[in-house]
C-alpha atoms as a PDB file:
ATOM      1  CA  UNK A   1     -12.413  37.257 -21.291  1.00  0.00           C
ATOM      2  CA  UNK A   2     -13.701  39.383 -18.585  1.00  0.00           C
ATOM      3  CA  UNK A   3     -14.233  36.196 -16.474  1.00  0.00           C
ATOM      4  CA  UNK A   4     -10.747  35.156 -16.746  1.00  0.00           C
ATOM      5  CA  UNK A   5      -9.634  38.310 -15.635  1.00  0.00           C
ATOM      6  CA  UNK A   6     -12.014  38.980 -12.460  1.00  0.00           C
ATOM      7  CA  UNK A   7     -10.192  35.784 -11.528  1.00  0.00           C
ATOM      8  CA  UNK A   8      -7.197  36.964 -11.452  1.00  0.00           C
ATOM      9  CA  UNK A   9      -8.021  39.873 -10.156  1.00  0.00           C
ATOM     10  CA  UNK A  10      -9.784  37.780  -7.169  1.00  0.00           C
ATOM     11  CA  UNK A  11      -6.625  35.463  -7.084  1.00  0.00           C
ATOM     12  CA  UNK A  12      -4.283  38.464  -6.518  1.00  0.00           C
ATOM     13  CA  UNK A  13      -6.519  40.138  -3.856  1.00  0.00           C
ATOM     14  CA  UNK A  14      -8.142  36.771  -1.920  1.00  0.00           C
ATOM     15  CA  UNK A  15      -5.285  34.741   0.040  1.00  0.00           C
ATOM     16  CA  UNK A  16      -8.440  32.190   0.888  1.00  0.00           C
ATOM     17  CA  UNK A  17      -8.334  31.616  -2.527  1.00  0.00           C
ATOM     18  CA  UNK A  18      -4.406  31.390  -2.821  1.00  0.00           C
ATOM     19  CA  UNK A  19      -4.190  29.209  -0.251  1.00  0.00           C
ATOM     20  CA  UNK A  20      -7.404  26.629  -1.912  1.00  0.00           C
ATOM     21  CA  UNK A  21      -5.567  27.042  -5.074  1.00  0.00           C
ATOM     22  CA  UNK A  22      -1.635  25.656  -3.133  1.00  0.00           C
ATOM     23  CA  UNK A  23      -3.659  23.214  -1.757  1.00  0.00           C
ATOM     24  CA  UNK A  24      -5.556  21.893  -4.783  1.00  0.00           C
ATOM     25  CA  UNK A  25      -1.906  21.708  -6.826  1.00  0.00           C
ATOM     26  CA  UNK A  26       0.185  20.237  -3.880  1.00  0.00           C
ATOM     27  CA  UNK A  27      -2.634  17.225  -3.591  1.00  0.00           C
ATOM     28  CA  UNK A  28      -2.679  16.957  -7.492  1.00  0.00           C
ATOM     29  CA  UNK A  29       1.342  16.603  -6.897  1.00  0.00           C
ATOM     30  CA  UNK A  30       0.926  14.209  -4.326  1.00  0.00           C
ATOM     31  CA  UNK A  31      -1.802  11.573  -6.015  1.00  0.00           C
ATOM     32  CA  UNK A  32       0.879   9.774  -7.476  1.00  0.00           C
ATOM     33  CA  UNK A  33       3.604   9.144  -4.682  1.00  0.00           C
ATOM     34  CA  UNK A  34       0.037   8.186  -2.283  1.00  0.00           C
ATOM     35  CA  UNK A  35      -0.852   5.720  -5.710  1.00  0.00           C
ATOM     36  CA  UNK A  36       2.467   4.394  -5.323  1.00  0.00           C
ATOM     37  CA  UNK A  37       2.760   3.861  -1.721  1.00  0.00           C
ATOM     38  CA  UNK A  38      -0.472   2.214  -1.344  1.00  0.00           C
ATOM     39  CA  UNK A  39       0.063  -0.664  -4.534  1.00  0.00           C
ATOM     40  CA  UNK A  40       4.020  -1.477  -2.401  1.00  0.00           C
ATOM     41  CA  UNK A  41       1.891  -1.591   0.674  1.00  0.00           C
ATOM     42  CA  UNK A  42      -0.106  -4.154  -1.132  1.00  0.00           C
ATOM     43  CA  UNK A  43       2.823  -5.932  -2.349  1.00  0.00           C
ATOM     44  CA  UNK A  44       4.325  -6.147   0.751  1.00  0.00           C
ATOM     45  CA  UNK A  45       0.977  -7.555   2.038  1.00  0.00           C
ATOM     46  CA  UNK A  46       0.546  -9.859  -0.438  1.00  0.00           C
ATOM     47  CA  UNK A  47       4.379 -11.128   0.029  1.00  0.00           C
ATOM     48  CA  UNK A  48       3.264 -11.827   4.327  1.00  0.00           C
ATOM     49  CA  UNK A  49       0.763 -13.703   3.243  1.00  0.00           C
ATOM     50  CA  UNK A  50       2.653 -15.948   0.764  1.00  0.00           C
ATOM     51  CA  UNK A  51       5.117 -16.396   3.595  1.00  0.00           C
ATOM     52  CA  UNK A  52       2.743 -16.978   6.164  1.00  0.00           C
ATOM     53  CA  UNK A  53       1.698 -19.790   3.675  1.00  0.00           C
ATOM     54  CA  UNK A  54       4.608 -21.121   2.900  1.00  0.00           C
ATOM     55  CA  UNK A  55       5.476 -21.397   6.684  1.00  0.00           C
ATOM     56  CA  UNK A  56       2.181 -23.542   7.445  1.00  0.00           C
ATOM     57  CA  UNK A  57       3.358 -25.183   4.525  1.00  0.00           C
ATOM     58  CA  UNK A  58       6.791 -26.286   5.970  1.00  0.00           C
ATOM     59  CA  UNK A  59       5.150 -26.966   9.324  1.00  0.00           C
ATOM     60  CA  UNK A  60       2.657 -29.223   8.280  1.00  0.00           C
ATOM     61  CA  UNK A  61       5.596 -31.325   6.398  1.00  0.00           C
ATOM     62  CA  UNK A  62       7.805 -31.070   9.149  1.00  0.00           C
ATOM     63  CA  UNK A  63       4.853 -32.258  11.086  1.00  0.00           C
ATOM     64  CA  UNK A  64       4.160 -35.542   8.929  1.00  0.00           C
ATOM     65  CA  UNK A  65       7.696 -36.633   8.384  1.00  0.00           C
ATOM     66  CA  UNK A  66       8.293 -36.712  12.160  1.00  0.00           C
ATOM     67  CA  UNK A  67       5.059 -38.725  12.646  1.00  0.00           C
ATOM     68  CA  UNK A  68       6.659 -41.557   9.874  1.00  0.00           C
ATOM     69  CA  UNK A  69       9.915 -41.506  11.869  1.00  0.00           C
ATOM     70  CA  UNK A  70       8.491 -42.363  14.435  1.00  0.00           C
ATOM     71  CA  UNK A  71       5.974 -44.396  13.424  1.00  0.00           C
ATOM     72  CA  UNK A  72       9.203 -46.333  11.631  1.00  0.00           C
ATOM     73  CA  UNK A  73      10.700 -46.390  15.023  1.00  0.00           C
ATOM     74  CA  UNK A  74       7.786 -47.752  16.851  1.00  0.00           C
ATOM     75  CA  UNK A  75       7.574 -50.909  14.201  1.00  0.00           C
ATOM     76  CA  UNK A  76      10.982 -51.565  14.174  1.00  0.00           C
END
């Protein structure tokens, strides 16, 4: 009990310690908006890269039906 209250005592006389303690709560408050930011950052990566994919994708078939037109147009 008497450790308890020389902390409080230290608490209400140390502003170091005030100010450790506002800091230690306001990142505890913070963890879970910087958890959430970072898994949309992920998403948002992971939804470039599908796109990115996709494009290459479309390219690539763009790519090989204009090579049958005109291979088409070269035999007829």
């Amino acid at each position: 009990m008497a450790d308890k209250t020389s902390n409080v005592s230290r608490f209400a006389h140390d502003p170091q310690a005030r100010i450790t303690a506002a800091t230690a709560i306001g990142m505890n408050a913070l963890r879970p908006l910087m958890h959430f930011q970072v898994s949309m950052l992920r998403m948002w990566a992971n939804s470039i890269e599908r796109f990115a994919g996709n494009y290459e994708k479309g390219l690539e078939e763009t790519a090989t039906t204009v090579e049958e037109q005109s291979d088409k147009e070269r035999a007829a």
